[in-house]
C-alpha atoms as a PDB file:
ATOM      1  CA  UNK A   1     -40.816 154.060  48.559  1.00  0.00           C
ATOM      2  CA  UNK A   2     -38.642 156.646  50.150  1.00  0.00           C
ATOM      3  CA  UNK A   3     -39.903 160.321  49.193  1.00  0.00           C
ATOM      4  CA  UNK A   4     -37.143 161.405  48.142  1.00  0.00           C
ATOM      5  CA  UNK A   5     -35.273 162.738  44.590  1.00  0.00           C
ATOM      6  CA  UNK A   6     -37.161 163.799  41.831  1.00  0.00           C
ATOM      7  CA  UNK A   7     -41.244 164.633  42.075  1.00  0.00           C
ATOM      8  CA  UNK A   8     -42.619 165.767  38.660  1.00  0.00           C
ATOM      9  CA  UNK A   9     -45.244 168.157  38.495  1.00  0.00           C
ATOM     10  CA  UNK A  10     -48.185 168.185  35.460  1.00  0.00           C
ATOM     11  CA  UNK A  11     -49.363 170.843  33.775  1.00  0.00           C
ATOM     12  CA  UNK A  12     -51.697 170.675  31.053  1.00  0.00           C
ATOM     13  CA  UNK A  13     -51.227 173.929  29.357  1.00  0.00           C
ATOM     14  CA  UNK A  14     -47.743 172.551  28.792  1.00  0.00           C
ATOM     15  CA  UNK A  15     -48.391 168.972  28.015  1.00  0.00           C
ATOM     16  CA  UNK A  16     -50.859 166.481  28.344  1.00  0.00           C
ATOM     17  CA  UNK A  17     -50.703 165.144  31.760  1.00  0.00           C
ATOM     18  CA  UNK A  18     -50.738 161.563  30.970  1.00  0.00           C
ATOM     19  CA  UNK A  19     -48.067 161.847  28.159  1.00  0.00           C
ATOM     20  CA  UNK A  20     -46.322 164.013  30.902  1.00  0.00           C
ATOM     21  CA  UNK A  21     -46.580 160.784  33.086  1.00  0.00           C
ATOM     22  CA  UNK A  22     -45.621 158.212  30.780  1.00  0.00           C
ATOM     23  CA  UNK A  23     -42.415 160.231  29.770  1.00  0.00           C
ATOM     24  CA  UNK A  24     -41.251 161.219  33.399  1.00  0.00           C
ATOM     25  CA  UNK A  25     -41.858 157.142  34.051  1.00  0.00           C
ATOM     26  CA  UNK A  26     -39.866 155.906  30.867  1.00  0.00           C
ATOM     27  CA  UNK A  27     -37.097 158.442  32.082  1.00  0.00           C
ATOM     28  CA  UNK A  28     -36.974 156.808  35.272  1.00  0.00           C
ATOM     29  CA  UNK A  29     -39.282 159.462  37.514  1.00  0.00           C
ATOM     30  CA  UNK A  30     -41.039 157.678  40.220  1.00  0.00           C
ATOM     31  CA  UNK A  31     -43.222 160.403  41.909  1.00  0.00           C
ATOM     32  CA  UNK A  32     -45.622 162.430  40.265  1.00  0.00           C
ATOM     33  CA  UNK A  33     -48.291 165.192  41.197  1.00  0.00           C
ATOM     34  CA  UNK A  34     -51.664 165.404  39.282  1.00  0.00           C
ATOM     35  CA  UNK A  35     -51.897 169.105  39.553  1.00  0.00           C
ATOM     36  CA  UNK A  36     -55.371 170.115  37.231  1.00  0.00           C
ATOM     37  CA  UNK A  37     -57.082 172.948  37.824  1.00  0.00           C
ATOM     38  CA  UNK A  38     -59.144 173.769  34.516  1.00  0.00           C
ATOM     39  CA  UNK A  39     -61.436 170.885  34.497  1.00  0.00           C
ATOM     40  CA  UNK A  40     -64.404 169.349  35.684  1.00  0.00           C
ATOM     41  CA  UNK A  41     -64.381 166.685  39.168  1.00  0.00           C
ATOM     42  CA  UNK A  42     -65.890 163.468  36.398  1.00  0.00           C
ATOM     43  CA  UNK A  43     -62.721 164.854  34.665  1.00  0.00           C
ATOM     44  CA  UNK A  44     -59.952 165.156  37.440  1.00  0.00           C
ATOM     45  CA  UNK A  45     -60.955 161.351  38.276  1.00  0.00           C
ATOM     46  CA  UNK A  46     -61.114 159.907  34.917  1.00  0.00           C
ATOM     47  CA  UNK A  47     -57.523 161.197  34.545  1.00  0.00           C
ATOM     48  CA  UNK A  48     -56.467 160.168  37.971  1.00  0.00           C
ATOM     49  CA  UNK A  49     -57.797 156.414  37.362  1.00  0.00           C
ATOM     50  CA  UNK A  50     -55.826 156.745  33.452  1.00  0.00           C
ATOM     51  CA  UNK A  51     -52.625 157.860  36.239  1.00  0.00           C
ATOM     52  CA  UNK A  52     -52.872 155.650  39.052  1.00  0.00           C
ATOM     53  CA  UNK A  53     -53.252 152.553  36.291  1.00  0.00           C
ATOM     54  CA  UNK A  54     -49.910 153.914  34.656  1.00  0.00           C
ATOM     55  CA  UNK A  55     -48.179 154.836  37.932  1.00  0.00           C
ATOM     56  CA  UNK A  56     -48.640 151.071  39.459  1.00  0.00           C
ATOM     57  CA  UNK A  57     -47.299 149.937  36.622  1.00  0.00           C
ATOM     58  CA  UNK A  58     -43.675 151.351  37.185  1.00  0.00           C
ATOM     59  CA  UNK A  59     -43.875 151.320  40.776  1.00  0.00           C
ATOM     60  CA  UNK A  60     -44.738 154.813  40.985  1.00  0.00           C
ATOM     61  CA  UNK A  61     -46.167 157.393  43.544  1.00  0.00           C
ATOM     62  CA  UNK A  62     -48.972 159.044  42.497  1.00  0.00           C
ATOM     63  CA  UNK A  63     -50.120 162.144  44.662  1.00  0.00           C
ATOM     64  CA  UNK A  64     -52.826 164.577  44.031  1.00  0.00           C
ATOM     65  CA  UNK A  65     -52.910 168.237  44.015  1.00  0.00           C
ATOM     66  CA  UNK A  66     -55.161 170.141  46.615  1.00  0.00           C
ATOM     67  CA  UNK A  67     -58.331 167.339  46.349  1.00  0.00           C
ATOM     68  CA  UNK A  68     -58.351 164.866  48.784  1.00  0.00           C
ATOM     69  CA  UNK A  69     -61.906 163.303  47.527  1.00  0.00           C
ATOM     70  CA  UNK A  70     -60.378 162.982  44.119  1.00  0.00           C
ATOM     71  CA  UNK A  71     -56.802 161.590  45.502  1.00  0.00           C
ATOM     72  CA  UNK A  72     -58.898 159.015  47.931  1.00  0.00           C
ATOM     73  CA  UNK A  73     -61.533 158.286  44.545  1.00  0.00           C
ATOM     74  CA  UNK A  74     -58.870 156.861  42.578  1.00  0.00           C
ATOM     75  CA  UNK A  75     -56.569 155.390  45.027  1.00  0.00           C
ATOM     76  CA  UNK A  76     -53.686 157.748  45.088  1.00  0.00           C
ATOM     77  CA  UNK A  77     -50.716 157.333  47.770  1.00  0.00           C
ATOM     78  CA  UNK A  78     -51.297 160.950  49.023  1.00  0.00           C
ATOM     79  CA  UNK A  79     -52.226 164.050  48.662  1.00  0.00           C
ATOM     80  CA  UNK A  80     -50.273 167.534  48.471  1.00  0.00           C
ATOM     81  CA  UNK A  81     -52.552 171.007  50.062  1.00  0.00           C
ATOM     82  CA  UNK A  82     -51.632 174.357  49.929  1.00  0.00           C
ATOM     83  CA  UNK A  83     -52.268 176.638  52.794  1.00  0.00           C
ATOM     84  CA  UNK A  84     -55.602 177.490  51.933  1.00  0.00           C
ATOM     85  CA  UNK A  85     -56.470 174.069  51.734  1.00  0.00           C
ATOM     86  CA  UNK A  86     -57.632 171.374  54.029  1.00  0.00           C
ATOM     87  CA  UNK A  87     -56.345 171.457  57.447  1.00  0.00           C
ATOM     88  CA  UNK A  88     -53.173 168.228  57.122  1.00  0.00           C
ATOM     89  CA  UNK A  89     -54.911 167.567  60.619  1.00  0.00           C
ATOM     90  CA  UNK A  90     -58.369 166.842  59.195  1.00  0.00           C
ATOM     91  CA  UNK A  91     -56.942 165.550  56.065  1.00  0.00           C
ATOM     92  CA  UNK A  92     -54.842 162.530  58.157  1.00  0.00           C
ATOM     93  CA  UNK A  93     -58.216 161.876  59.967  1.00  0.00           C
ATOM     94  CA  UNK A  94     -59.710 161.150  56.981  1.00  0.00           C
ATOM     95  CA  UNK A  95     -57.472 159.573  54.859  1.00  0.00           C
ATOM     96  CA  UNK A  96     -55.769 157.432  58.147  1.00  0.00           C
ATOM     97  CA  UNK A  97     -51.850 156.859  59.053  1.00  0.00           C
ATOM     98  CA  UNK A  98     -50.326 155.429  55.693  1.00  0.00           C
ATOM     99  CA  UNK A  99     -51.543 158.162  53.612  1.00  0.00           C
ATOM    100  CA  UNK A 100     -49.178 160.407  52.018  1.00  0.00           C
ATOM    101  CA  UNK A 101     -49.957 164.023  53.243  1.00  0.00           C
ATOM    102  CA  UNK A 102     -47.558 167.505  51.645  1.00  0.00           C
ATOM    103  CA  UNK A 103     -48.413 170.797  52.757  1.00  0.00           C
ATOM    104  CA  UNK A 104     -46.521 173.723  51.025  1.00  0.00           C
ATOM    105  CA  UNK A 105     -44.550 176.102  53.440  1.00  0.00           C
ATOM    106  CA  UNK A 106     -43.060 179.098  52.646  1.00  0.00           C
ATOM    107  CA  UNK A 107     -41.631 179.473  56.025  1.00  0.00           C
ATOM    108  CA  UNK A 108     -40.546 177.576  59.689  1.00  0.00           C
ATOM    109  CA  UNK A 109     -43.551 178.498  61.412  1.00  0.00           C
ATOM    110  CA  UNK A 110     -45.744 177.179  58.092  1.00  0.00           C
ATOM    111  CA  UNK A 111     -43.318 173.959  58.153  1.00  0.00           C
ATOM    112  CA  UNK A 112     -43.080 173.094  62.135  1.00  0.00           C
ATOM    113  CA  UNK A 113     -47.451 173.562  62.010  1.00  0.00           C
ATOM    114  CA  UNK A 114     -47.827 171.358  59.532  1.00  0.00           C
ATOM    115  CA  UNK A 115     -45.605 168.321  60.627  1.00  0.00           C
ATOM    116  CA  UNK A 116     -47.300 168.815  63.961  1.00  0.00           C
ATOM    117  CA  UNK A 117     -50.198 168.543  62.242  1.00  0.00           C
ATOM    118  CA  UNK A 118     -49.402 165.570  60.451  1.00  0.00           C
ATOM    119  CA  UNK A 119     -47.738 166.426  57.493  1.00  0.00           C
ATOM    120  CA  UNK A 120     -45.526 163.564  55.835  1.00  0.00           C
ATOM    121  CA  UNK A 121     -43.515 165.763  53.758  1.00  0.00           C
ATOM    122  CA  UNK A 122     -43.323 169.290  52.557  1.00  0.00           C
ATOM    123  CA  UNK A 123     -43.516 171.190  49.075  1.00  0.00           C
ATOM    124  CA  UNK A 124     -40.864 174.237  50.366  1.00  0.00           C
ATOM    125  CA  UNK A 125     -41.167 177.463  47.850  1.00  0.00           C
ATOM    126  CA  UNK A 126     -40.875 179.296  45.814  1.00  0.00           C
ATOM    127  CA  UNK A 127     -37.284 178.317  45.380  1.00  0.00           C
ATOM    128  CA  UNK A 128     -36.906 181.089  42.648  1.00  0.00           C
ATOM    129  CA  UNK A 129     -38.865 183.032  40.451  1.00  0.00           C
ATOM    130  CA  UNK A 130     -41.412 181.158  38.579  1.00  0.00           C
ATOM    131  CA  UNK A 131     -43.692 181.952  35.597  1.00  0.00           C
ATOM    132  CA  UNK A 132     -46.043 178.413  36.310  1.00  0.00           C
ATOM    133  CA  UNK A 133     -47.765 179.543  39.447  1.00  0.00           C
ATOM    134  CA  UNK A 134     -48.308 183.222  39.110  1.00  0.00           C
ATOM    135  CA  UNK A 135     -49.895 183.675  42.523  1.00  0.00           C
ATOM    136  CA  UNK A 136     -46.442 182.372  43.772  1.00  0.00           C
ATOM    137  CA  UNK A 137     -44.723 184.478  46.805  1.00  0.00           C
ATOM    138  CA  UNK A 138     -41.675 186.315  46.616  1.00  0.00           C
ATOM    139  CA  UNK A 139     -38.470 183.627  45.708  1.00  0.00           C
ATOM    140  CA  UNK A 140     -37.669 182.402  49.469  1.00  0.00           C
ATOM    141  CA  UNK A 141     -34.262 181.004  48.230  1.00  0.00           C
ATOM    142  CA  UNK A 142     -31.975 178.041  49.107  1.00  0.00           C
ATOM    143  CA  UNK A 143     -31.360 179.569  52.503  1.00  0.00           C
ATOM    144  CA  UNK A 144     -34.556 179.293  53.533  1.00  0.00           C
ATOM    145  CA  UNK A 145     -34.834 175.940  53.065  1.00  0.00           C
ATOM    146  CA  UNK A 146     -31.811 174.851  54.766  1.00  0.00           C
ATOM    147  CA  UNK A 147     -33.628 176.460  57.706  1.00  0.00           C
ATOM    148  CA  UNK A 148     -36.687 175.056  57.340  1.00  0.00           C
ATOM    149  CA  UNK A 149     -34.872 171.225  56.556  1.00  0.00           C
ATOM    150  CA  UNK A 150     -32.896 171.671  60.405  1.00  0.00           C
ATOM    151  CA  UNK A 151     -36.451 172.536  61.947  1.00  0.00           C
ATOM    152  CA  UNK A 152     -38.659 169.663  61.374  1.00  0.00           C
ATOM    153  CA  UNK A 153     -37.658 165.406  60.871  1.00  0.00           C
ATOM    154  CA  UNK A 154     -39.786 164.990  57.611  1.00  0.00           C
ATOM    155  CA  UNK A 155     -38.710 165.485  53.837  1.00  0.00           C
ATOM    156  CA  UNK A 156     -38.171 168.451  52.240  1.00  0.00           C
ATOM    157  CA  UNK A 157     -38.708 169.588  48.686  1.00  0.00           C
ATOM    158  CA  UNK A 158     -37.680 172.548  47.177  1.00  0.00           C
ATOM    159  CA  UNK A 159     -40.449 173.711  44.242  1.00  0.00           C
ATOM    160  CA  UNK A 160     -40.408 177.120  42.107  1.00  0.00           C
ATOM    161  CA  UNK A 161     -38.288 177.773  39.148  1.00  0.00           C
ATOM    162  CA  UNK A 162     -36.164 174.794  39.724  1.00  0.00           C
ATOM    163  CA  UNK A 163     -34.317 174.015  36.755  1.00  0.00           C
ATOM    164  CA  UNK A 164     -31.133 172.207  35.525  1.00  0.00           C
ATOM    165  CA  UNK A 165     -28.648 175.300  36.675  1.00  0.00           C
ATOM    166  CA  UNK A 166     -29.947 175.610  39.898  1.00  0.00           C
ATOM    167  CA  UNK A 167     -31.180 172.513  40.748  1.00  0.00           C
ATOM    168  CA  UNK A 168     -27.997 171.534  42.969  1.00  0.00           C
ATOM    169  CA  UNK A 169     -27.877 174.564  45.126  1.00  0.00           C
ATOM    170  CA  UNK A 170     -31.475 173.424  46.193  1.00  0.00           C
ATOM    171  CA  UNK A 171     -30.362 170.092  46.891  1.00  0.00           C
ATOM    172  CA  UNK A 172     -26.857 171.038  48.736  1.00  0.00           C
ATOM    173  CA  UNK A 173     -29.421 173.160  51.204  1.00  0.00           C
ATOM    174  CA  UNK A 174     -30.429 170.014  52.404  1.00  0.00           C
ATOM    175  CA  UNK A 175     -33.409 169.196  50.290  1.00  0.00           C
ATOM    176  CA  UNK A 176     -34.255 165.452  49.670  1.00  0.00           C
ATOM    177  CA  UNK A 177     -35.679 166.191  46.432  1.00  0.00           C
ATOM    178  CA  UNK A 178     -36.614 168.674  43.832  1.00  0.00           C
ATOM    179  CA  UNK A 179     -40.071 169.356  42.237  1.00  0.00           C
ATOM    180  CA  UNK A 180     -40.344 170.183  39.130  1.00  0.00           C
ATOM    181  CA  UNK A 181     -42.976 171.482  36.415  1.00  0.00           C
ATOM    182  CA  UNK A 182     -41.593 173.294  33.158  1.00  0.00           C
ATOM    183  CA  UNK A 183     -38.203 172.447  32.887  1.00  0.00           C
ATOM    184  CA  UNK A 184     -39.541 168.827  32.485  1.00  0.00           C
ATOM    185  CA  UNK A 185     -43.241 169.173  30.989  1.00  0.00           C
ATOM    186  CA  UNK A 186     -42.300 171.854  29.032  1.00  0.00           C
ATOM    187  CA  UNK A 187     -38.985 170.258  27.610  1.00  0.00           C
ATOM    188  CA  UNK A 188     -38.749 168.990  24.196  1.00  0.00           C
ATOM    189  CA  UNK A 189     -38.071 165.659  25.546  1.00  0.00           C
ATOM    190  CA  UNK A 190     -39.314 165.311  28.485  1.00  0.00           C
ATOM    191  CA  UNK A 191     -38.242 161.480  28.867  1.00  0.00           C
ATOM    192  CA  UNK A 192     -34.658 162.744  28.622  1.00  0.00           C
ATOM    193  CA  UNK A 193     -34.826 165.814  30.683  1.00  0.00           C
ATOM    194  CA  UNK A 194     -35.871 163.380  33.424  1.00  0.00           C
ATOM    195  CA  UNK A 195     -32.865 161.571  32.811  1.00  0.00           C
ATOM    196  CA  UNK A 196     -30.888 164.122  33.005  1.00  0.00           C
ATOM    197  CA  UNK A 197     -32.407 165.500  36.120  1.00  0.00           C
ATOM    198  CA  UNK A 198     -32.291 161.826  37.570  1.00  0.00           C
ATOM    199  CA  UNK A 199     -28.374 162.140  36.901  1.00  0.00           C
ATOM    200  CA  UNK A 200     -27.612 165.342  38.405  1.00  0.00           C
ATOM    201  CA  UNK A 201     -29.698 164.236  41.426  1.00  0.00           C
ATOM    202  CA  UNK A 202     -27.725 160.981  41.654  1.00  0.00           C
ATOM    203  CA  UNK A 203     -24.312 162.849  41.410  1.00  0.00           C
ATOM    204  CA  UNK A 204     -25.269 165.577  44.260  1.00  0.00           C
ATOM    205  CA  UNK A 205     -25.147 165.121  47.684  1.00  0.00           C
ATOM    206  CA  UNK A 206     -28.268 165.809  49.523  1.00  0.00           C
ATOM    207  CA  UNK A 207     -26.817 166.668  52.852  1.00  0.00           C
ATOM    208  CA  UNK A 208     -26.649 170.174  53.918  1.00  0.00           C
ATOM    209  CA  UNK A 209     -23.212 172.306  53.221  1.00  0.00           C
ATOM    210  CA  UNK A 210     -21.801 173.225  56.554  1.00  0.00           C
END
């Protein structure tokens, strides 16, 4: 599957992550981050096993965030590490060639280091202000990522505050997809505000303005 398009985000102090999961699958989602940090490892791999089960059954990606041993465990495509996290270098020695490896990156330096390093696509953010991650950086903005998406060969994703309105200056920077959190997991529907998303992402070019 090409990573690309829409890449839902759970949180469970806005939904439960598995009925987040089923409801970004129904509406047509087909990559999703397991992003838990209140709860135990027995926990994080009981729901990961409950995901992976769900996500094979649409033909789904299923990445986890930050734990490699927990992503690995219950047979995830890939994981996605911060900065602070595992080295991407030592992560693709562990997890070998076909694993899926994201590494956020605020900026070009961040972004050219970790495709050197092995990186198979990158989480590129904040896009805009954003109440889910409140140790988030300033916005970096849709200009940012346009130079960031001409410096490096693998896809980019713009994450932070993306939402409906703003979705499609993100992707007419030159991202290949969006990730999202609250504007899905926290929407009434969440089935159809992945529709809806999967619409406006189908009806906007992804290639950079000029």
């Amino acid at each position: 599957m090409r990573l690309a398009g829409l890449y839902v985000i759970t949180d469970s102090q806005l939904r439960d992550p598995l009925e987040t999961a089923r409801l970004v699958l129904e509406g047509g989602g087909r990559i999703l981050q397991l992003r838990e940090k209140r709860t135990t490892t027995r926990q994080l791999v009981q729901l990961g096993q409950a995901m992976r089960a769900l996500t094979r059954e649409y033909g789904a990606l299923l990445i986890v965030n930050d734990r490699l041993d927990v992503a690995l465990a219950v047979e995830a495509d890939g994981v996605h590490l911060g900065q602070d996290d595992l080295p991407p270098a030592l992560a693709r020695r562990i997890a070998g060639d076909r694993f899926i490896i994201g590494v956020s990156a605020e900026t070009v330096d961040e972004a050219r280091r970790a495709e050197a390093d092995g990186a198979t696509y990158l989480g590129v953010g904040p896009m805009f202000a954003t109440a889910t991650k409140p140790d988030a950086g300033a916005p970096v903005g849709p200009e940012r990522l346009r130079l960031i998406k001409q410096a490096v060969a693998i896809p980019v994703f713009g994450i932070g505050g993306v939402a409906p309105t703003n979705a499609r200056a993100v992707l007419e920077a030159g991202a290949d997809g969006v990730c999202v959190i609250s504007a899905i997991v926290g929407a009434p529907d969440p089935r159809a505000a992945t529709q809806a998303f999967m619409r406006l992402l189908a009806n906007t070019a992804h290639e950079p303005t000029p």
